[in-house]
C-alpha atoms as a PDB file:
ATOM      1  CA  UNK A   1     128.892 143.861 145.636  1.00  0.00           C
ATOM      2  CA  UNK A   2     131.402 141.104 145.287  1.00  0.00           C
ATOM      3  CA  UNK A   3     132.919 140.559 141.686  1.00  0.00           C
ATOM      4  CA  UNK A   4     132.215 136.667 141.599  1.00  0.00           C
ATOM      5  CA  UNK A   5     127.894 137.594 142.288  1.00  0.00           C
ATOM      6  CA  UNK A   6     128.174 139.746 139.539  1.00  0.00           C
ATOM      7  CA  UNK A   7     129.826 137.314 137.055  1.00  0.00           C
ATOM      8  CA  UNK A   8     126.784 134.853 138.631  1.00  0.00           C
ATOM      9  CA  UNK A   9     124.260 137.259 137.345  1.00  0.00           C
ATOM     10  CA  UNK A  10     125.206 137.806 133.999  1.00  0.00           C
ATOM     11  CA  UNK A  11     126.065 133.899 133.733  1.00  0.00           C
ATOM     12  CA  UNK A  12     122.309 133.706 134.718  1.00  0.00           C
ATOM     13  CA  UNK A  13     120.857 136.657 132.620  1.00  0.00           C
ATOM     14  CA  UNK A  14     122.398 135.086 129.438  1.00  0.00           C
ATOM     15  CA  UNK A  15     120.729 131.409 129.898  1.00  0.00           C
ATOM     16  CA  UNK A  16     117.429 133.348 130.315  1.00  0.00           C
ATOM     17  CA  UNK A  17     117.934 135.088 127.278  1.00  0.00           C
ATOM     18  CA  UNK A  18     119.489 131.952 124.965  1.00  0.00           C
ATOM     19  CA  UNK A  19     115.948 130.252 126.925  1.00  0.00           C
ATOM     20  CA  UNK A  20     113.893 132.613 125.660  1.00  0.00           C
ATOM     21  CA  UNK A  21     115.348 133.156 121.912  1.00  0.00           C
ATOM     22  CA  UNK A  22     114.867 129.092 121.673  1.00  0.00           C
ATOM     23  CA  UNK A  23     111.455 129.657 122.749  1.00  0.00           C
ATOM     24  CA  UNK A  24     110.730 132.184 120.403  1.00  0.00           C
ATOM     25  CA  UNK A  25     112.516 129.949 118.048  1.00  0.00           C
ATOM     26  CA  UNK A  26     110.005 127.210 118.341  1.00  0.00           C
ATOM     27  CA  UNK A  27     106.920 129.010 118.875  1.00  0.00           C
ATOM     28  CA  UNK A  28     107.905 129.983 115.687  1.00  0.00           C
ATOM     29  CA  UNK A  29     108.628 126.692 113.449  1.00  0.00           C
ATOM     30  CA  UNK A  30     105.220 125.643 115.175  1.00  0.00           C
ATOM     31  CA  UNK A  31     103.382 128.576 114.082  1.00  0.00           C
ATOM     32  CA  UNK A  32     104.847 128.297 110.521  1.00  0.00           C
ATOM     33  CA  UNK A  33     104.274 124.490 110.387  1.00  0.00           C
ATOM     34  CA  UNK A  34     100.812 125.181 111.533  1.00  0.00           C
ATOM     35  CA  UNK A  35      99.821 128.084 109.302  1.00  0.00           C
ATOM     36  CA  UNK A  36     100.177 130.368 111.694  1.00  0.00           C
ATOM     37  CA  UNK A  37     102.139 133.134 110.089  1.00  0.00           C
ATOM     38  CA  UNK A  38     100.408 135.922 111.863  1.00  0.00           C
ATOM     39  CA  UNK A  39     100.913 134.961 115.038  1.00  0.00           C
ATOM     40  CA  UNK A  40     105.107 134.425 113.692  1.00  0.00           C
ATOM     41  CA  UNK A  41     105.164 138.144 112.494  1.00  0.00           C
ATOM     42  CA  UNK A  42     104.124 139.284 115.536  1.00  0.00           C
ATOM     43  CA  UNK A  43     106.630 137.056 117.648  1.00  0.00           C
ATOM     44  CA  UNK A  44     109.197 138.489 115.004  1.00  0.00           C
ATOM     45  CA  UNK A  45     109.235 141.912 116.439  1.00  0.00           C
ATOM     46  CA  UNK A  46     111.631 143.281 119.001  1.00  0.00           C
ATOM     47  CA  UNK A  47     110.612 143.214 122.451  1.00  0.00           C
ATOM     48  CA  UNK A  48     110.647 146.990 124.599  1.00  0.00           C
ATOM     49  CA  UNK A  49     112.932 145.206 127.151  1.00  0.00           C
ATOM     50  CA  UNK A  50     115.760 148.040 127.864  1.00  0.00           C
ATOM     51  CA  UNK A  51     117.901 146.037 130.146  1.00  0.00           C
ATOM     52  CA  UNK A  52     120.941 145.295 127.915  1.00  0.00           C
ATOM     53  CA  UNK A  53     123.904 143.108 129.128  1.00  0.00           C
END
């Protein structure tokens, strides 16, 4: 595997992880905003994703 697609795929692994952490992010203002805070404690907990970059 060439050392440039590798670089590619942890360029692209990174935005989907910033992505997701602003998702989270929001779901959780919106949840707090709306009174939510169940559904934000739950959100709060650490995914079982093993991959690690």
């Amino acid at each position: 595997m060439p050392t440039t697609q590798n670089i590619i795929d942890f360029t692209l692994y990174r935005k989907r992880r910033q992505a997701r952490a602003a998702a989270e992010l929001m779901w959780n203002l919106y949840a707090a905003r709306a009174g939510l805070a169940t559904f934000a404690a739950q959100a709060a907990t650490p995914s079982s994703d093993t991959r690690r970059a």
